[in-house]
C-alpha atoms as a PDB file:
ATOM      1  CA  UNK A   1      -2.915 -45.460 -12.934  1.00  0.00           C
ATOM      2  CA  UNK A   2      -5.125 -42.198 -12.978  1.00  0.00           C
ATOM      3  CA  UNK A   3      -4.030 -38.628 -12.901  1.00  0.00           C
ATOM      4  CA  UNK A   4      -5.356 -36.794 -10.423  1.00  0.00           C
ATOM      5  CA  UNK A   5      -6.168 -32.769 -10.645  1.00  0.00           C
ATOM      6  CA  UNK A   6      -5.401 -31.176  -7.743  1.00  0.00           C
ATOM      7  CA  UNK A   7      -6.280 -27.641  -7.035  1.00  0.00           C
ATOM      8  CA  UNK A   8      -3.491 -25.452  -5.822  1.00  0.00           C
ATOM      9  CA  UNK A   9      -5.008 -23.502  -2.326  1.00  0.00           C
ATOM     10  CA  UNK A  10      -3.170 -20.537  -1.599  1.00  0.00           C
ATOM     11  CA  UNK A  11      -2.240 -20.401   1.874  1.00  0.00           C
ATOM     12  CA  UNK A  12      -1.158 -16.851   3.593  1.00  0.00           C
ATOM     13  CA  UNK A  13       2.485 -17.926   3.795  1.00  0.00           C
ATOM     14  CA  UNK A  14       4.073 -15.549   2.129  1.00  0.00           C
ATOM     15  CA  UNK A  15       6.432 -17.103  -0.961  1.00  0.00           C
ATOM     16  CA  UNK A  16       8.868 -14.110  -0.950  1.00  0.00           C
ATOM     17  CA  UNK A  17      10.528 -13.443   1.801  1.00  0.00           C
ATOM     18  CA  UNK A  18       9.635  -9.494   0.975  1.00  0.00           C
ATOM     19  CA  UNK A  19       5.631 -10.166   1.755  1.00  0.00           C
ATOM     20  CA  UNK A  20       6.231 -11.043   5.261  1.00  0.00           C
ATOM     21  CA  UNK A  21       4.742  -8.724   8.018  1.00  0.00           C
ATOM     22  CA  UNK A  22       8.233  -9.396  10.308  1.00  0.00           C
ATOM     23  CA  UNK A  23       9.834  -6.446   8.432  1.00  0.00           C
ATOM     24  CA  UNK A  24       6.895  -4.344  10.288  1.00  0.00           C
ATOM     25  CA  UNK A  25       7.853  -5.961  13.377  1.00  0.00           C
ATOM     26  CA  UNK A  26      11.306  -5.515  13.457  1.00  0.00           C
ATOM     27  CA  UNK A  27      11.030  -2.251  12.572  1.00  0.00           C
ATOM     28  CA  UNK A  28       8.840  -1.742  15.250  1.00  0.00           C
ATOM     29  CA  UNK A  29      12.184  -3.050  17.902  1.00  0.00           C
ATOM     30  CA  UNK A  30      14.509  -1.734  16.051  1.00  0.00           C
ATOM     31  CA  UNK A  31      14.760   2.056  17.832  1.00  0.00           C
ATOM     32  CA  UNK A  32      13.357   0.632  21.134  1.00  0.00           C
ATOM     33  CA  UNK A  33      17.436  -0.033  22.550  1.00  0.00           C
ATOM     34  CA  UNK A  34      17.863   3.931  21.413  1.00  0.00           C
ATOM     35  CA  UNK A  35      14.655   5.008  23.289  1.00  0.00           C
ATOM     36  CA  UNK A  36      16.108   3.161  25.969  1.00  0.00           C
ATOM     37  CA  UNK A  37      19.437   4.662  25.731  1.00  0.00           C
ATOM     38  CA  UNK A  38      18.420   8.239  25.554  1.00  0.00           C
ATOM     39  CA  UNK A  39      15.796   7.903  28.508  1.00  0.00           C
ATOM     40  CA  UNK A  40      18.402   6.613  30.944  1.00  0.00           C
ATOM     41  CA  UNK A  41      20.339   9.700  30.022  1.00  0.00           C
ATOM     42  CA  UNK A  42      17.533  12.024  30.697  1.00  0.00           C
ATOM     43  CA  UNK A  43      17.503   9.835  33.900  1.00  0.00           C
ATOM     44  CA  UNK A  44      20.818  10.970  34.833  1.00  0.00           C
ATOM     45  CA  UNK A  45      22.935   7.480  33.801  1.00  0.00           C
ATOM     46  CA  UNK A  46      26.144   7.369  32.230  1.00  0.00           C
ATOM     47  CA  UNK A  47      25.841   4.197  30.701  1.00  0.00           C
ATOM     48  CA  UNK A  48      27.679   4.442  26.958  1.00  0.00           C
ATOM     49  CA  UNK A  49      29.647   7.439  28.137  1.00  0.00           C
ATOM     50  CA  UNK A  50      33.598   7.377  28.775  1.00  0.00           C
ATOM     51  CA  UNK A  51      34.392  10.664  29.033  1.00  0.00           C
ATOM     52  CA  UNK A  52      33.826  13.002  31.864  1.00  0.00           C
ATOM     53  CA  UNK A  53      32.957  15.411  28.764  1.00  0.00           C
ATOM     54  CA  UNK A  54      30.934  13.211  27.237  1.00  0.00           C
ATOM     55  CA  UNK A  55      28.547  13.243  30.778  1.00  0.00           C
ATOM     56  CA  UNK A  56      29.199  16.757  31.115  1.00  0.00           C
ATOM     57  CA  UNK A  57      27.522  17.028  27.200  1.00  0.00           C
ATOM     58  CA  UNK A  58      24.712  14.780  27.929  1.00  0.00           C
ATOM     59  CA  UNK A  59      23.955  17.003  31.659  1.00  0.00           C
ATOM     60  CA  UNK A  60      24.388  20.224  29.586  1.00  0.00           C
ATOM     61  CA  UNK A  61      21.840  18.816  27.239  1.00  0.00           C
ATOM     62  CA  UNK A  62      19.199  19.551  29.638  1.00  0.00           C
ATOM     63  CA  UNK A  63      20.073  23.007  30.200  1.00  0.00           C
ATOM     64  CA  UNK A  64      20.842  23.778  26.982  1.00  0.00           C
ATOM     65  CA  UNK A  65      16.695  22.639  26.416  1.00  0.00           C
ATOM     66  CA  UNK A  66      15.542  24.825  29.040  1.00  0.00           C
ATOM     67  CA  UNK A  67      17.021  27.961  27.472  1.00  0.00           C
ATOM     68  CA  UNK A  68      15.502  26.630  23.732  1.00  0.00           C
ATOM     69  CA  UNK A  69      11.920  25.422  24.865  1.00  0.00           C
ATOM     70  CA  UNK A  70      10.007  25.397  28.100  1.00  0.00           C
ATOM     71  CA  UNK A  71       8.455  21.875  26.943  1.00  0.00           C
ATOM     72  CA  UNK A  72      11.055  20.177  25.970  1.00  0.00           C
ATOM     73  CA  UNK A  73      12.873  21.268  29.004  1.00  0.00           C
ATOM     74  CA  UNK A  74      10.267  19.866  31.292  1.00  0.00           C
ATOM     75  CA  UNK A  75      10.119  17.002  29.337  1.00  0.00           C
ATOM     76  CA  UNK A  76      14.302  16.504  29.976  1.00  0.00           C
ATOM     77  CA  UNK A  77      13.868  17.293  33.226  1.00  0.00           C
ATOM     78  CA  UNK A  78      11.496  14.253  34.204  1.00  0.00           C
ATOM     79  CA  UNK A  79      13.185  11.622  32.540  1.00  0.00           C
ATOM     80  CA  UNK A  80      11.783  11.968  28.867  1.00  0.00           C
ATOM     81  CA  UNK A  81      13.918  12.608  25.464  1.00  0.00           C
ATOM     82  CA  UNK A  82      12.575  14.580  22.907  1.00  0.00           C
ATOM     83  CA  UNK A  83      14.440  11.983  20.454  1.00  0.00           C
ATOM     84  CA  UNK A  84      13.217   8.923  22.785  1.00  0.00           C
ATOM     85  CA  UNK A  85      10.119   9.667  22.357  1.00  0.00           C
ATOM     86  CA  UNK A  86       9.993  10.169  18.486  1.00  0.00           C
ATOM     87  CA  UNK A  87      11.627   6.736  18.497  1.00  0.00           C
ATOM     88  CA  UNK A  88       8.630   5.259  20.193  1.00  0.00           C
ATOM     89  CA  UNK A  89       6.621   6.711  17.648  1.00  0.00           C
ATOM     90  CA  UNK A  90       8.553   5.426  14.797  1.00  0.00           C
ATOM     91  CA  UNK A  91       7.859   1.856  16.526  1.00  0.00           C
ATOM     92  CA  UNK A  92       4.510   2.590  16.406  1.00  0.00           C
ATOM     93  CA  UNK A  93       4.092   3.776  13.396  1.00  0.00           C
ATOM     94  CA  UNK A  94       6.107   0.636  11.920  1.00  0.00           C
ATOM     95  CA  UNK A  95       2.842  -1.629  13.814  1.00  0.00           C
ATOM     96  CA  UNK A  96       0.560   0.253  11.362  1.00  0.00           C
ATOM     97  CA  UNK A  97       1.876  -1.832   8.698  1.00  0.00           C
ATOM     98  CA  UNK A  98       1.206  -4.927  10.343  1.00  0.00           C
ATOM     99  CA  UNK A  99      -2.286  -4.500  12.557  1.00  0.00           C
ATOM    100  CA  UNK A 100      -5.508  -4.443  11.957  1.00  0.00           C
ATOM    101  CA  UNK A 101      -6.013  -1.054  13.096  1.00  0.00           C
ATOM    102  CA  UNK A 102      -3.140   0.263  10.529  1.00  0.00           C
ATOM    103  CA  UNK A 103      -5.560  -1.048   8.036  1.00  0.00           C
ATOM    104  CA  UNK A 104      -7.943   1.493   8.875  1.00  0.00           C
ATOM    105  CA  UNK A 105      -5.103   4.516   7.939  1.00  0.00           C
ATOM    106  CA  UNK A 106      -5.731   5.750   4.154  1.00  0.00           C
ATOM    107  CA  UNK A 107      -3.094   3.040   2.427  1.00  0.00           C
ATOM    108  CA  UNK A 108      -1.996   5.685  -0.231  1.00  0.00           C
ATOM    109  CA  UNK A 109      -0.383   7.515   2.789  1.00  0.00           C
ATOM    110  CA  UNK A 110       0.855   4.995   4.141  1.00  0.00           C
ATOM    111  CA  UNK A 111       3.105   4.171   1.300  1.00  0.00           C
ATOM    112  CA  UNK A 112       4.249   7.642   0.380  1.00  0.00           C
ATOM    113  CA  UNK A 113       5.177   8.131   3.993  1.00  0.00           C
ATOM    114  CA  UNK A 114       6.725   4.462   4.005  1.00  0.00           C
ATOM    115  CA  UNK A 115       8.959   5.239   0.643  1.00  0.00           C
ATOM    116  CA  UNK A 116      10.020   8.253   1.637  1.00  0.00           C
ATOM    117  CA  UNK A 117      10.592   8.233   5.369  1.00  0.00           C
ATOM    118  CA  UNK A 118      12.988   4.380   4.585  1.00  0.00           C
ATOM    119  CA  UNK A 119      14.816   5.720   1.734  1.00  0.00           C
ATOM    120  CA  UNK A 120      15.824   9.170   4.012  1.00  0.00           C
ATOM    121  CA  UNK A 121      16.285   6.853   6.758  1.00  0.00           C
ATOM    122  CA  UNK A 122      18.852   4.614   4.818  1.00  0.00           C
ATOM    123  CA  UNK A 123      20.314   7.905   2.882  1.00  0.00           C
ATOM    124  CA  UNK A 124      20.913   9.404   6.554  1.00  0.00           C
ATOM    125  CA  UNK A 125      22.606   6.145   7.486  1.00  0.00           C
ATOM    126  CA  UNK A 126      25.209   5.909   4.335  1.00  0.00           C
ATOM    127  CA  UNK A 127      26.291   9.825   5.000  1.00  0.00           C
ATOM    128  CA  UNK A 128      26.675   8.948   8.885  1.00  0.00           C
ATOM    129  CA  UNK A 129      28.985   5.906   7.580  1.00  0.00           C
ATOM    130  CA  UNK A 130      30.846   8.053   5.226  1.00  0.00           C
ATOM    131  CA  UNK A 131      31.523  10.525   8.441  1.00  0.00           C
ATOM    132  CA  UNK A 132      32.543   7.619  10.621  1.00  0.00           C
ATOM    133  CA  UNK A 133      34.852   6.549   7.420  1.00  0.00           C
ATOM    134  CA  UNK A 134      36.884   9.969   7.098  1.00  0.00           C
ATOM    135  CA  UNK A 135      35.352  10.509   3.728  1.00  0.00           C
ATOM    136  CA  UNK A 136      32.701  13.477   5.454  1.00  0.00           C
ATOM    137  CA  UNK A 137      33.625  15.890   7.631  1.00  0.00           C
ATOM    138  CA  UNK A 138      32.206  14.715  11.318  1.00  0.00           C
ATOM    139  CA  UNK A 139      31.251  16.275  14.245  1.00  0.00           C
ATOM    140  CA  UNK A 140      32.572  15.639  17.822  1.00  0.00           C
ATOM    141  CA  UNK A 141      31.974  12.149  18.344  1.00  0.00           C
ATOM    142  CA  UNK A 142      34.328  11.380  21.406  1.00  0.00           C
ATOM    143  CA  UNK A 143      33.165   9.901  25.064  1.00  0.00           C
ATOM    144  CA  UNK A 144      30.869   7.585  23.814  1.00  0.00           C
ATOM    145  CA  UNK A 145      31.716   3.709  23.827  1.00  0.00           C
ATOM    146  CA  UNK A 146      31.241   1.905  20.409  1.00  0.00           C
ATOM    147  CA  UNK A 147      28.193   0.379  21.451  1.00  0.00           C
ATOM    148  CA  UNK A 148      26.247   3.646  21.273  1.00  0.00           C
ATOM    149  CA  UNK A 149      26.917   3.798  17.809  1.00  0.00           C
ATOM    150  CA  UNK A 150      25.727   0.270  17.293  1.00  0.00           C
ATOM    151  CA  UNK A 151      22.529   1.276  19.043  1.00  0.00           C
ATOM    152  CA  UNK A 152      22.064   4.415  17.367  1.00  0.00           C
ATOM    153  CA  UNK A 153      23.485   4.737  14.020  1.00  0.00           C
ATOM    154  CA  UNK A 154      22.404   1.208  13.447  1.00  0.00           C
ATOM    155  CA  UNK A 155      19.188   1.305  15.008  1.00  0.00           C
ATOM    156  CA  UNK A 156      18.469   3.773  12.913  1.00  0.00           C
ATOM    157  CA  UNK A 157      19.513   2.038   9.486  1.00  0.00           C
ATOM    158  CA  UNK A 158      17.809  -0.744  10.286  1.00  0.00           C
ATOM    159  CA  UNK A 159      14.871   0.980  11.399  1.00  0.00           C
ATOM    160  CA  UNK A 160      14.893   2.711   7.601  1.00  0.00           C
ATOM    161  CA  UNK A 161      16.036  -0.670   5.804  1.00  0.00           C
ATOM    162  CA  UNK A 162      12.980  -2.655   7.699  1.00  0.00           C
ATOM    163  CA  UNK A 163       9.869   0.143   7.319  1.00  0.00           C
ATOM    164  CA  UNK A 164      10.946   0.600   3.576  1.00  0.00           C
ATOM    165  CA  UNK A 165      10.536  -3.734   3.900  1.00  0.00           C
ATOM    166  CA  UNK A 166       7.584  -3.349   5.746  1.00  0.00           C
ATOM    167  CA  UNK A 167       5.716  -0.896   2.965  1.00  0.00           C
ATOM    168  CA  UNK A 168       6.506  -2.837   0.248  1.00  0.00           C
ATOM    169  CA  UNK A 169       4.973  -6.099   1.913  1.00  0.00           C
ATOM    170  CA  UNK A 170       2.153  -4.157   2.942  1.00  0.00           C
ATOM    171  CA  UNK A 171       1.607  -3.107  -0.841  1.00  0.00           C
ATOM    172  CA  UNK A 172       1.919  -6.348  -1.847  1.00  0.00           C
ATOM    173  CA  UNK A 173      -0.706  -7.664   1.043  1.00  0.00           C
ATOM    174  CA  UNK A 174      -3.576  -4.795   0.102  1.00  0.00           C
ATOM    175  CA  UNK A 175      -3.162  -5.839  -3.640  1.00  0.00           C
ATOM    176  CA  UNK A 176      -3.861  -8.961  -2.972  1.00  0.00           C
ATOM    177  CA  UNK A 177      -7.042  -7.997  -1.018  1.00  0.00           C
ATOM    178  CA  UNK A 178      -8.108  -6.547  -3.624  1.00  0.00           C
ATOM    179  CA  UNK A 179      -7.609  -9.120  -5.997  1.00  0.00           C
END
């Protein structure tokens, strides 16, 4: 009976769940509902709101643009939010950690901006859940239907918990590219 010597071959399956370019992908779905949301109240929907002052907020949203900036007004006014549209970016700035062309981006600003912009994310998150828990003052938070919050609120922490996932299995990937 002879021993045999086999060599291990690394395969690109990643070992630890943390080196897996999902987290970039996720991240990258993760404020798409809220982009949603906010778009089909620049489009005039009520959708998520139960209060007649909750729509009356949202419609005075638009005017309250127009006498801040001409731009964003405009924007409003044709169906795009400001905040909608910053989510879209944050989607695509989650697909730099996963494409090709991300790759291209200098990778020492990619993982400053990944650090930083998850752990404010996640901070952000816990003080908006000590708020909804009575232990921070809040702001007016009536009309909208639970949901929203779900969409938002949690959007947005998962959005922080995943790109924060995301750099650190991109870090992981480029080291071993250079390796």
């Amino acid at each position: 009976m002879g021993l045999k010597y086999e060599k291990s071959i690394r395969t690109d399956t990643p070992d630890k769940i943390y080196v897996t370019k999902g987290w970039g992908y996720v991240a990258t779905l993760a404020l798409l509902p809220y982009a949603i949301l906010k778009s089909l109240w620049a489009w005039g929907s009520t959708v998520g709101l139960t209060t007649k002052q909750a729509v009356q907020s949202v419609a005075d949203f638009g005017a309250a643009l127009k006498e801040g900036s001409a731009f964003l007004y405009t924007l409003y006014t044709h169906g795009i939010d400001f905040t909608a549209v910053l989510a879209v970016l944050a989607s695509l700035y989650a697909l730099t950690f996963v494409t090709s062309w991300g790759e291209k981006f200098p990778k020492w600003l990619l993982i400053i901006s990944g650090w930083s912009v998850g752990a404010l994310t996640v901070l952000v998150s816990f003080l908006t859940a000590l708020q909804f828990l009575g232990v921070l003052p809040k702001g007016y938070a009536e009309g909208l239907a639970g949901w929203v919050y779900v969409v938002t609120y949690g959007g947005l922490f998962l959005w922080g918990v995943t790109i924060f996932m995301a750099t650190l299995s991109f870090l992981h990937r480029i080291r071993n590219k250079l390796s």
